[in-house]
N, C-alpha and C. Protein backbone atom coordinates (compact mmCIF):
# COMPACT_ATOMS: atom_id res chain seq x y z
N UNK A 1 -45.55 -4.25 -59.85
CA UNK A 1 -46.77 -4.33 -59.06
C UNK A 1 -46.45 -4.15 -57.58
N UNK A 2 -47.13 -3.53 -56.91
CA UNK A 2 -46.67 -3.26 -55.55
C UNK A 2 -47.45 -4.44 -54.98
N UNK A 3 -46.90 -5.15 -53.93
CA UNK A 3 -47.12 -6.03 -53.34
C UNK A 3 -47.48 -5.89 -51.56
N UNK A 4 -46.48 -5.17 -51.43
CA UNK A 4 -46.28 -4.67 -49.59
C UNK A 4 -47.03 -2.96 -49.56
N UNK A 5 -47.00 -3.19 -48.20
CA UNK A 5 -48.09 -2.05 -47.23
C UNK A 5 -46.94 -1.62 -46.61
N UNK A 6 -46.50 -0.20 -46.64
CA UNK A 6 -45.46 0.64 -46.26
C UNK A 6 -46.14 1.64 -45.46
N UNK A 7 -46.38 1.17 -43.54
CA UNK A 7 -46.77 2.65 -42.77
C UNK A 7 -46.03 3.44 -42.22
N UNK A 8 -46.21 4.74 -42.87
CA UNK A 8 -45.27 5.81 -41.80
C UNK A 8 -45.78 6.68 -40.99
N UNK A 9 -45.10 7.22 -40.59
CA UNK A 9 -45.97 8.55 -39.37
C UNK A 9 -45.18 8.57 -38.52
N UNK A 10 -45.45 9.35 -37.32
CA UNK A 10 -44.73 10.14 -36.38
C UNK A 10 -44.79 8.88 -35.51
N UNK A 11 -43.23 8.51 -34.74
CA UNK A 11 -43.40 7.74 -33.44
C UNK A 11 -44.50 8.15 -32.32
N UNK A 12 -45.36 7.13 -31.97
CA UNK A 12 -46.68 7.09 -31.56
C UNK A 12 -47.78 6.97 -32.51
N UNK A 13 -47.61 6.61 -33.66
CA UNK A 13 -48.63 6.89 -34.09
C UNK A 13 -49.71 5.54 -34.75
N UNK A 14 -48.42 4.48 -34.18
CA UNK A 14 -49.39 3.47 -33.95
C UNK A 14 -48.74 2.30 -35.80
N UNK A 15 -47.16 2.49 -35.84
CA UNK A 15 -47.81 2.11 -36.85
C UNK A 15 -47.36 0.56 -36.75
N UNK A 16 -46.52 0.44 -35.56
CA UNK A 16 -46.24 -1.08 -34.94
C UNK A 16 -47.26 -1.83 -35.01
N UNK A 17 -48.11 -1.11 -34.09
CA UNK A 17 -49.05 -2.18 -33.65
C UNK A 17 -50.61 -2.47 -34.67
N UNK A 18 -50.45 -1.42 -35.30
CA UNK A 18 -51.61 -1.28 -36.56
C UNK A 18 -50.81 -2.22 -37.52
N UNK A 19 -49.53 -2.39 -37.64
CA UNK A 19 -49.11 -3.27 -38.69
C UNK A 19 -48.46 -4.96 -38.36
N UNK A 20 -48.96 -4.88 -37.15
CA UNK A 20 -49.25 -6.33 -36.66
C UNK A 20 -50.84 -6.89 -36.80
N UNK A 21 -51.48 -6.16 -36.54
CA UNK A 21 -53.09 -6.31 -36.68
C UNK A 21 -53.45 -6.61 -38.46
N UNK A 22 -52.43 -5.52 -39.30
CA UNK A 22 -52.88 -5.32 -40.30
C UNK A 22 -51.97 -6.90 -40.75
N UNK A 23 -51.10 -6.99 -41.27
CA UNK A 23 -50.22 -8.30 -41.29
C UNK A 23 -51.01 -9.60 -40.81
N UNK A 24 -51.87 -9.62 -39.58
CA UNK A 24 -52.47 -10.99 -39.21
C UNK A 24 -53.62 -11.04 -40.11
N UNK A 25 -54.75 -9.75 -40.75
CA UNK A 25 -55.93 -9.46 -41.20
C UNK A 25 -55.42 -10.19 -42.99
N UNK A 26 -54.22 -9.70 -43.17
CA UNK A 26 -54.03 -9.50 -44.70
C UNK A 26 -53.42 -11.11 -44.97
N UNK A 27 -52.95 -11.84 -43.99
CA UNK A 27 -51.92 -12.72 -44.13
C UNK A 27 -50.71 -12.47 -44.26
N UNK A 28 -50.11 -11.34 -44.32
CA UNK A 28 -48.71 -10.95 -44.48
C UNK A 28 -47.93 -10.75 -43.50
N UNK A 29 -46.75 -10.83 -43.72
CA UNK A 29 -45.78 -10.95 -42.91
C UNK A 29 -45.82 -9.34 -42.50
N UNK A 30 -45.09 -8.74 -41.05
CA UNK A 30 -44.63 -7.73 -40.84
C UNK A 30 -43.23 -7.60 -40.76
N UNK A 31 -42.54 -7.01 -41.45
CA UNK A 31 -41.62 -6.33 -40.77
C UNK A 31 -41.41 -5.37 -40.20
N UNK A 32 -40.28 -5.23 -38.93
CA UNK A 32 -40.61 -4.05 -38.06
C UNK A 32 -38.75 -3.45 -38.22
N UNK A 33 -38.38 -2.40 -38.61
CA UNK A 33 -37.02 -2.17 -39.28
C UNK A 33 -36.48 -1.59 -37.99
N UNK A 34 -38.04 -1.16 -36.82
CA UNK A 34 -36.99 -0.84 -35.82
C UNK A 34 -35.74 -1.94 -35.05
N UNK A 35 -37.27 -2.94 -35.23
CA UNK A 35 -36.49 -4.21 -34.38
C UNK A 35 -35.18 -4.86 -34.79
N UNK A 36 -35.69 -4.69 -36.04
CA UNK A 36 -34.11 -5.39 -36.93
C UNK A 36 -32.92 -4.44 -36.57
N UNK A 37 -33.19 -2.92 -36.41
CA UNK A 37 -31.74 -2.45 -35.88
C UNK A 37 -31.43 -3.22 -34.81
N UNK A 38 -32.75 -3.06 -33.57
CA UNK A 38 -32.40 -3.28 -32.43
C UNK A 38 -31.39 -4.87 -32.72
N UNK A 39 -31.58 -6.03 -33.34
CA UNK A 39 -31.44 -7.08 -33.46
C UNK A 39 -29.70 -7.00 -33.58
N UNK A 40 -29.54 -6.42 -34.94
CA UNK A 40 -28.41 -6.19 -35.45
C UNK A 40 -27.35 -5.61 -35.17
N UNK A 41 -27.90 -4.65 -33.71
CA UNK A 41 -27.11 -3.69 -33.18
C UNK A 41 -26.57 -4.48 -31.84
N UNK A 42 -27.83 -5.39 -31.64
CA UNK A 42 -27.52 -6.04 -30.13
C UNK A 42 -27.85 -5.01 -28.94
N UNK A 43 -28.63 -3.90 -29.40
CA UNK A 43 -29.25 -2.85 -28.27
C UNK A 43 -30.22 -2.23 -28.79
N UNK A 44 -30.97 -1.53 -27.88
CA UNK A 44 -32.46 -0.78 -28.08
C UNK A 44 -31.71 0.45 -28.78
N UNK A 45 -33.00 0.83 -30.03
CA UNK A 45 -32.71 2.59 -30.72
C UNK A 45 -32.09 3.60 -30.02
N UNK A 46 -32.56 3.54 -28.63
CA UNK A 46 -31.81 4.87 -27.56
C UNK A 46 -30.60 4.64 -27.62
N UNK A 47 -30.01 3.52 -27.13
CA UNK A 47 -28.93 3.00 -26.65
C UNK A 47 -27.91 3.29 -28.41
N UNK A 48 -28.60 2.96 -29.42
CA UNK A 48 -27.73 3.12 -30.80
C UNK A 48 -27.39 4.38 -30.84
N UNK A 49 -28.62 5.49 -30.81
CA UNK A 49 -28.45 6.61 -30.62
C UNK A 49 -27.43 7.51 -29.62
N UNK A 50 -27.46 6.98 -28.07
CA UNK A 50 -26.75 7.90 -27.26
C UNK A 50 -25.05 7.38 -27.33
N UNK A 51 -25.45 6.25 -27.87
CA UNK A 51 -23.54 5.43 -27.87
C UNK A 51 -22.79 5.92 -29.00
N UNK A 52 -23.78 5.72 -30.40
CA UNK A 52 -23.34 5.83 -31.61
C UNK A 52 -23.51 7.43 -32.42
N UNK A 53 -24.44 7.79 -31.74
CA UNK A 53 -24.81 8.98 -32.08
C UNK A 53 -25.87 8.85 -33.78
N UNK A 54 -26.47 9.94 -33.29
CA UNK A 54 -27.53 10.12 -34.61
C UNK A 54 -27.36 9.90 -36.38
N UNK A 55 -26.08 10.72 -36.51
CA UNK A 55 -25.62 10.19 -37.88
C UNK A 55 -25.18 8.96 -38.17
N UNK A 56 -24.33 8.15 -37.43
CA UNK A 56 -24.78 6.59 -37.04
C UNK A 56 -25.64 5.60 -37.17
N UNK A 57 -27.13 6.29 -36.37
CA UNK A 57 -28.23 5.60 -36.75
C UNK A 57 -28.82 5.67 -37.85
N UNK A 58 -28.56 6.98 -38.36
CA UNK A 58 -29.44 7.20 -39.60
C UNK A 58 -28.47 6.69 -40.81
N UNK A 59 -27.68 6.48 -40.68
CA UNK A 59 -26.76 5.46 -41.95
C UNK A 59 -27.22 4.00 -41.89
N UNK A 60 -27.15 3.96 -40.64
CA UNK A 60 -27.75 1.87 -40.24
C UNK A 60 -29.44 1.85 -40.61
N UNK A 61 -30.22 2.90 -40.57
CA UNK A 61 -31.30 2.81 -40.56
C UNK A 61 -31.78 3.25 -42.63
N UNK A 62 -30.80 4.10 -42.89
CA UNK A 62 -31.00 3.85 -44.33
C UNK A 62 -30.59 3.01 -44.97
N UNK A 63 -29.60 2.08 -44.57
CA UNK A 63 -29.30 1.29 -45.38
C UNK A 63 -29.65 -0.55 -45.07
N UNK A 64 -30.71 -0.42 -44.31
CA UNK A 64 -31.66 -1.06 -43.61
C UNK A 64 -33.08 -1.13 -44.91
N UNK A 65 -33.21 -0.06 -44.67
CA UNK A 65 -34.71 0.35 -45.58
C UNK A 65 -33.90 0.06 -46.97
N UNK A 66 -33.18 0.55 -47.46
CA UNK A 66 -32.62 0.36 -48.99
C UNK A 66 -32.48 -1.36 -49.10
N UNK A 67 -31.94 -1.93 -48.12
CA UNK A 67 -31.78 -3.39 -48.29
C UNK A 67 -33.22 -4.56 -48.43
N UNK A 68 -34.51 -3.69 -48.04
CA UNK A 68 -35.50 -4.43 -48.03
C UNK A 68 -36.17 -4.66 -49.55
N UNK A 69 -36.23 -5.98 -49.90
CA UNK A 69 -37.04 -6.20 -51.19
C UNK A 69 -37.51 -7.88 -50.92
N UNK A 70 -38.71 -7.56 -50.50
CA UNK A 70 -39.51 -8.74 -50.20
C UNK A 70 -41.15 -8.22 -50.59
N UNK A 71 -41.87 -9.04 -50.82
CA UNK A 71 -43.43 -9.42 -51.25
C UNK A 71 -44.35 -9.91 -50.28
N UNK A 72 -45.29 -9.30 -50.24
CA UNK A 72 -46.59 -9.56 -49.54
C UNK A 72 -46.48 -9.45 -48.09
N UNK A 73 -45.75 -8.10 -47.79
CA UNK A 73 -45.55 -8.01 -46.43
C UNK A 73 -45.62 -6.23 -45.83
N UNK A 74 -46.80 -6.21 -44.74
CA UNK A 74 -46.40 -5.17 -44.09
C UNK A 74 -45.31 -4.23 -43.27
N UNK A 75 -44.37 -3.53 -44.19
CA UNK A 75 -43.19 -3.23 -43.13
C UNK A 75 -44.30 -1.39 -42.54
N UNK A 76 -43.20 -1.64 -41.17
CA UNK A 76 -43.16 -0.52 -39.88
C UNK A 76 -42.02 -0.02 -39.82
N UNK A 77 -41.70 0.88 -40.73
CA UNK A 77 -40.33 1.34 -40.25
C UNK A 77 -39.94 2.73 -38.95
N UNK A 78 -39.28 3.24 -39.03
CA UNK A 78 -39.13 4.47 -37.64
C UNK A 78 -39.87 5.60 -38.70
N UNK A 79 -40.43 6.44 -37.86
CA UNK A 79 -40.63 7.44 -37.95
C UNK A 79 -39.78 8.26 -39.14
N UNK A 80 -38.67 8.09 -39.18
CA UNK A 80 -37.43 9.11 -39.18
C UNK A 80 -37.16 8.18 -40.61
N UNK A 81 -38.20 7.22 -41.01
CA UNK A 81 -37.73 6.90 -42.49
C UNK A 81 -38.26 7.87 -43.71
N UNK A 82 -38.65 8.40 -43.54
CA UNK A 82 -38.94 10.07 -44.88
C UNK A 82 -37.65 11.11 -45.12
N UNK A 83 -36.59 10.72 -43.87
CA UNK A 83 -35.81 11.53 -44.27
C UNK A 83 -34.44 10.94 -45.84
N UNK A 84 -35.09 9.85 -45.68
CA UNK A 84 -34.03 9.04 -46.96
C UNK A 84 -34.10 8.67 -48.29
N UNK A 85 -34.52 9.89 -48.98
CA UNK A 85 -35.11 9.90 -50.27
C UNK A 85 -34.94 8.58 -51.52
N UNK A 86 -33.50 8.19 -51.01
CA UNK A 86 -33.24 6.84 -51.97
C UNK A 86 -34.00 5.84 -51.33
N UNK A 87 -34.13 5.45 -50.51
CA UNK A 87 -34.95 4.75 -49.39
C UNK A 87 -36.51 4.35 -49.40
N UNK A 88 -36.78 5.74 -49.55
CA UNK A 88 -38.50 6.16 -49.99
C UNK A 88 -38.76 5.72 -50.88
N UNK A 89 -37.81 6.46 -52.27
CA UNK A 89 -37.88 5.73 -53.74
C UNK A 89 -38.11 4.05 -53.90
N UNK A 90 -37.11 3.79 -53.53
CA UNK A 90 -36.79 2.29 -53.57
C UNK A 90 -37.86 1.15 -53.13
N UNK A 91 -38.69 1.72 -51.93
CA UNK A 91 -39.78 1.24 -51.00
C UNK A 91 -41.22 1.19 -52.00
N UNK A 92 -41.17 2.34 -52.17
CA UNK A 92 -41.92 3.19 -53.32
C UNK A 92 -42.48 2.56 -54.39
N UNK A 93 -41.46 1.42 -54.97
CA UNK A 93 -41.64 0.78 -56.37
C UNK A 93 -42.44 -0.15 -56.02
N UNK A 94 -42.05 -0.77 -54.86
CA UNK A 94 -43.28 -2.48 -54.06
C UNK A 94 -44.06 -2.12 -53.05
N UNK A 95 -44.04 -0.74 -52.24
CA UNK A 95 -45.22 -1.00 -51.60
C UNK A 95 -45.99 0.34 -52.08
N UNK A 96 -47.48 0.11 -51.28
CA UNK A 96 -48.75 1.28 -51.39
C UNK A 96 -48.31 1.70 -49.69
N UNK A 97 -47.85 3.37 -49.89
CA UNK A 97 -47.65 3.72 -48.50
C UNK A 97 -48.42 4.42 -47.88
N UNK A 98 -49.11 4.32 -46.84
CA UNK A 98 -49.56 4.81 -45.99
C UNK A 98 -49.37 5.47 -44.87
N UNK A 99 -49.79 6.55 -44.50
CA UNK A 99 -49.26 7.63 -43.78
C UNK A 99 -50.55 7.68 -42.64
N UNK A 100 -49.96 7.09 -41.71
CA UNK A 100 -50.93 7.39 -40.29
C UNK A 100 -50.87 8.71 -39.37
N UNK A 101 -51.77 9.23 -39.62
CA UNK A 101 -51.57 10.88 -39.66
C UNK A 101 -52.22 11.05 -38.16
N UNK A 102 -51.54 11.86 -37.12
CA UNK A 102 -51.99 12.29 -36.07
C UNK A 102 -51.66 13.35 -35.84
N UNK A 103 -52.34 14.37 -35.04
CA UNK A 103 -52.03 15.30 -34.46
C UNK A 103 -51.08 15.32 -33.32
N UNK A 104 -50.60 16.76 -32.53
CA UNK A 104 -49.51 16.38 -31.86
C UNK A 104 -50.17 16.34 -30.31
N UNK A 105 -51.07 16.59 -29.74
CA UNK A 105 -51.67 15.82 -29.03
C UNK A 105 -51.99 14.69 -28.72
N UNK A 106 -52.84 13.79 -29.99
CA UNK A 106 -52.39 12.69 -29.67
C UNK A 106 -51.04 12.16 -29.43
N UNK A 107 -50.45 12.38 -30.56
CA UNK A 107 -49.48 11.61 -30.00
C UNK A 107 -48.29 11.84 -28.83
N UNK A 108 -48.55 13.01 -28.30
CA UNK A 108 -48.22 12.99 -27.18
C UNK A 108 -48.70 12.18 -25.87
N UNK A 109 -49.88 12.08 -25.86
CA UNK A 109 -50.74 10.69 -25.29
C UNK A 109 -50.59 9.94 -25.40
N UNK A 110 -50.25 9.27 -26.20
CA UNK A 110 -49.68 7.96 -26.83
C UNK A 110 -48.03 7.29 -26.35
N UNK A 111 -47.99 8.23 -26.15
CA UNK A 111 -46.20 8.53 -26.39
C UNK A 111 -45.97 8.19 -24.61
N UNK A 112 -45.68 6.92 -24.19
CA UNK A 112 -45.32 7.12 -22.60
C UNK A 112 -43.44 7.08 -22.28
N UNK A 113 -43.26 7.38 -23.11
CA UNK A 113 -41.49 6.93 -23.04
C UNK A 113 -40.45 7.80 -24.08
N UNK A 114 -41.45 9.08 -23.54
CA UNK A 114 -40.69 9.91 -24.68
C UNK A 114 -38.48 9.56 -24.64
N UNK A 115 -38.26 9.51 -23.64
CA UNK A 115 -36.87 9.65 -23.52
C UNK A 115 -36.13 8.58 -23.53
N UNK A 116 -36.86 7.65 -23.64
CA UNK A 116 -35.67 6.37 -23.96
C UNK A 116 -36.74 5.46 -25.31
N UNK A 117 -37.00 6.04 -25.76
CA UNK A 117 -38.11 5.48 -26.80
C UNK A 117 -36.76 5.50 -28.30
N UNK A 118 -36.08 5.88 -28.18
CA UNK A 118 -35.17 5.66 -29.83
C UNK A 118 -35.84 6.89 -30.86
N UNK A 119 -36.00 7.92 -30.55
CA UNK A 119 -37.07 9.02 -31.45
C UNK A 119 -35.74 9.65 -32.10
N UNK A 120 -35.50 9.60 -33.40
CA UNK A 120 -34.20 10.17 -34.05
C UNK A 120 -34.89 11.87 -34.07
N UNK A 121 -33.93 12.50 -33.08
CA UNK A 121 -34.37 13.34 -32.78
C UNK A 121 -32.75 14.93 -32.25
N UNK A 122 -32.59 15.99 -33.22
CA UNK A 122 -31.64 16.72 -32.98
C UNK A 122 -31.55 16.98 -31.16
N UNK A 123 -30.83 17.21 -31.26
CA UNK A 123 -30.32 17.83 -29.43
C UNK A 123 -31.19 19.04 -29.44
N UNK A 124 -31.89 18.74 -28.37
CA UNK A 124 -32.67 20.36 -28.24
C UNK A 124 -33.53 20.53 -28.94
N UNK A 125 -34.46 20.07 -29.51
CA UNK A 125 -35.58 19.86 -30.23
C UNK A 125 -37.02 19.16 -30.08
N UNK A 126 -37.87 19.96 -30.24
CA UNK A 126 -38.71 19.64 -29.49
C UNK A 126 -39.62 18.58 -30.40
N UNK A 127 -40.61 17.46 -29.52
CA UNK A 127 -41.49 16.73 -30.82
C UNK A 127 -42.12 18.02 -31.15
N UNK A 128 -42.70 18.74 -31.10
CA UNK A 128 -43.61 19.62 -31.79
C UNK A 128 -42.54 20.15 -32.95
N UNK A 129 -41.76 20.70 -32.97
CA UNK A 129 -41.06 21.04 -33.76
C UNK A 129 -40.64 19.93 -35.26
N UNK A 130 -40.18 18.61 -34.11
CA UNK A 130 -40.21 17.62 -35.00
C UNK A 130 -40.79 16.72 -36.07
N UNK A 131 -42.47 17.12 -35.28
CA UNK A 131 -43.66 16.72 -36.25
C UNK A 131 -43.72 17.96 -36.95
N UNK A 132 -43.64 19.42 -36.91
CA UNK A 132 -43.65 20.08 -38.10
C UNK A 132 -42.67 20.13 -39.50
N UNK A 133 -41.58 19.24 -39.32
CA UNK A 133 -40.29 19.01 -40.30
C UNK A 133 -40.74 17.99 -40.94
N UNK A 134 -41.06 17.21 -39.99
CA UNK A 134 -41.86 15.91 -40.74
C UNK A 134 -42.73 15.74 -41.35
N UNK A 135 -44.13 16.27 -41.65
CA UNK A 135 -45.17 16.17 -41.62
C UNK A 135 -45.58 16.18 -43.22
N UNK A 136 -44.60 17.35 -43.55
CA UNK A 136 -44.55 17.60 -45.45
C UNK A 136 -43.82 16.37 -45.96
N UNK A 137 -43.14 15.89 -45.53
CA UNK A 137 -42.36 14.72 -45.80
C UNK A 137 -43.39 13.07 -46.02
N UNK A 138 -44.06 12.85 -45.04
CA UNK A 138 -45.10 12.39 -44.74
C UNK A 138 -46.06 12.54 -46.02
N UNK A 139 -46.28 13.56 -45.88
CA UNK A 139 -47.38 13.62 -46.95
C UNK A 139 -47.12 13.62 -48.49
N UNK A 140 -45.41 13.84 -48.96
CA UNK A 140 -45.03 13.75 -50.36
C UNK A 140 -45.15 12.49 -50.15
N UNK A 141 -44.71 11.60 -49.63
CA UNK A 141 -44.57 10.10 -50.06
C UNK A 141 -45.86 9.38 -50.04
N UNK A 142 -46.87 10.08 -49.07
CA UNK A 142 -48.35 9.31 -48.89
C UNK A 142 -48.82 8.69 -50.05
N UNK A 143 -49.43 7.33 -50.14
CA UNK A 143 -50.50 6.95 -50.85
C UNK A 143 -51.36 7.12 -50.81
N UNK A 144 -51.96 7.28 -49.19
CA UNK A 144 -53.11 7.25 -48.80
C UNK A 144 -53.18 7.54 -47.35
N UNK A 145 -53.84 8.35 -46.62
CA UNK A 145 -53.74 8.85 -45.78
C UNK A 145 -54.44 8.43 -44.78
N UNK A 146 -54.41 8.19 -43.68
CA UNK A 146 -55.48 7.61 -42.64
C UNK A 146 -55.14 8.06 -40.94
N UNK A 147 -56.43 8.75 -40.42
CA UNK A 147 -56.38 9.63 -39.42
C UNK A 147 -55.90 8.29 -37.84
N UNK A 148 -55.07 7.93 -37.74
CA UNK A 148 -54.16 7.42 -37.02
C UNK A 148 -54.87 7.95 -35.13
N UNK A 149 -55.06 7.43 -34.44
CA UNK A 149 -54.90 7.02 -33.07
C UNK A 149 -56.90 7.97 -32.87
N UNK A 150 -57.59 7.61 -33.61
CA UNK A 150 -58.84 8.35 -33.52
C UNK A 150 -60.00 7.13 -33.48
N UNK A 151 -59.30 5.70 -33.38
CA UNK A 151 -60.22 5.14 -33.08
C UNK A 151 -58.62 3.64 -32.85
N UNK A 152 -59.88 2.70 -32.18
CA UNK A 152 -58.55 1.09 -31.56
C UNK A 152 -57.96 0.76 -32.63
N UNK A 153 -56.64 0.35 -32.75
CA UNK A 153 -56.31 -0.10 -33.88
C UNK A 153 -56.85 -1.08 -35.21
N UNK A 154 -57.32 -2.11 -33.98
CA UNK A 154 -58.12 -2.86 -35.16
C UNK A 154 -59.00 -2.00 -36.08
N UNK A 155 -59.51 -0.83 -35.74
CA UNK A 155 -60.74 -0.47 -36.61
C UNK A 155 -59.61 0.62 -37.80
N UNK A 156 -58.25 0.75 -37.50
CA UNK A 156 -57.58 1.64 -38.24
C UNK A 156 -56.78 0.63 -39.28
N UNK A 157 -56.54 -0.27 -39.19
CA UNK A 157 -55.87 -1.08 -39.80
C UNK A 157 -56.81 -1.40 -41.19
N UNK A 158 -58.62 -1.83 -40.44
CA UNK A 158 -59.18 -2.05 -41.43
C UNK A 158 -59.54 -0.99 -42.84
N UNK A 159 -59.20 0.54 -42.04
CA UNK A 159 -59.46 1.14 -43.15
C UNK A 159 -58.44 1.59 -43.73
């Protein structure tokens, strides 16, 4: 039985703060998998990224998501969790996932810190580029889809 609320989407797209809102509405706990790197690492995503480099993060950050098995709780993981198919799977079995879907406008609006924000992101690559790699990814794993930064969070959480 799936128990937990799994949001993904593109950094900016709100799913921190929609899954704090959503977590206080539901009674459930949030987890936030960015924070737990940050916790575990003892530094912010950028800082994991520019020290440790990308393949680095994305080993700490899959095996982060693979380690989660808890009940009745909203997790927020990075953006950059669709790329970890065992990960997805695994998530897959306990939660209903949701995919907060924005365009790249918004979330360029959204977005005030593009460069020290922790965005697992190739050298030389642009977000536009990045939301088009992503986006099919996003949508194989979707449960359910919901148009993300088109109205305040509270009113996105509720639907």
């Amino acid at each position: 039985m799936k128990t937990n609320i799994l949001l993904i989407g593109m950094p900016g797209s709100g799913k921190s703060t929609v899954g704090r809102i959503l977590a206080k509405k539901t009674g459930m706990q949030q987890i936030d998998t960015d924070r737990l790197l940050e916790r575990s690492e003892g530094m912010r995503l950028q800082d994991i990224i520019d020290t440790r480099g990308l393949d680095y993060f994305s080993e700490l950050e899959c095996a982060a998501l693979c380690a989660i098995d808890v009940k009745n709780c909203v997790i927020t993981p990075g953006g950059s969790a669709v790329y970890y198919p065992n990960a997805m799977e695994h998530l897959k079995k306990s939660c209903t996932v949701v995919y907060l879907k924005a365009d790249l406008d918004a979330l360029l609006k959204s977005i005030r810190d593009m460069d020290s924000r922790g965005i697992a992101m190739k050298p030389g690559q642009s977000f536009e580029a990045l939301l088009l790699e992503r986006e099919p990814l996003y949508e194989k794993y979707a449960d359910v889809k919901v148009e993300a930064l088109s109205a305040p969070p509270g009113r996105i959480a509720h639907r």
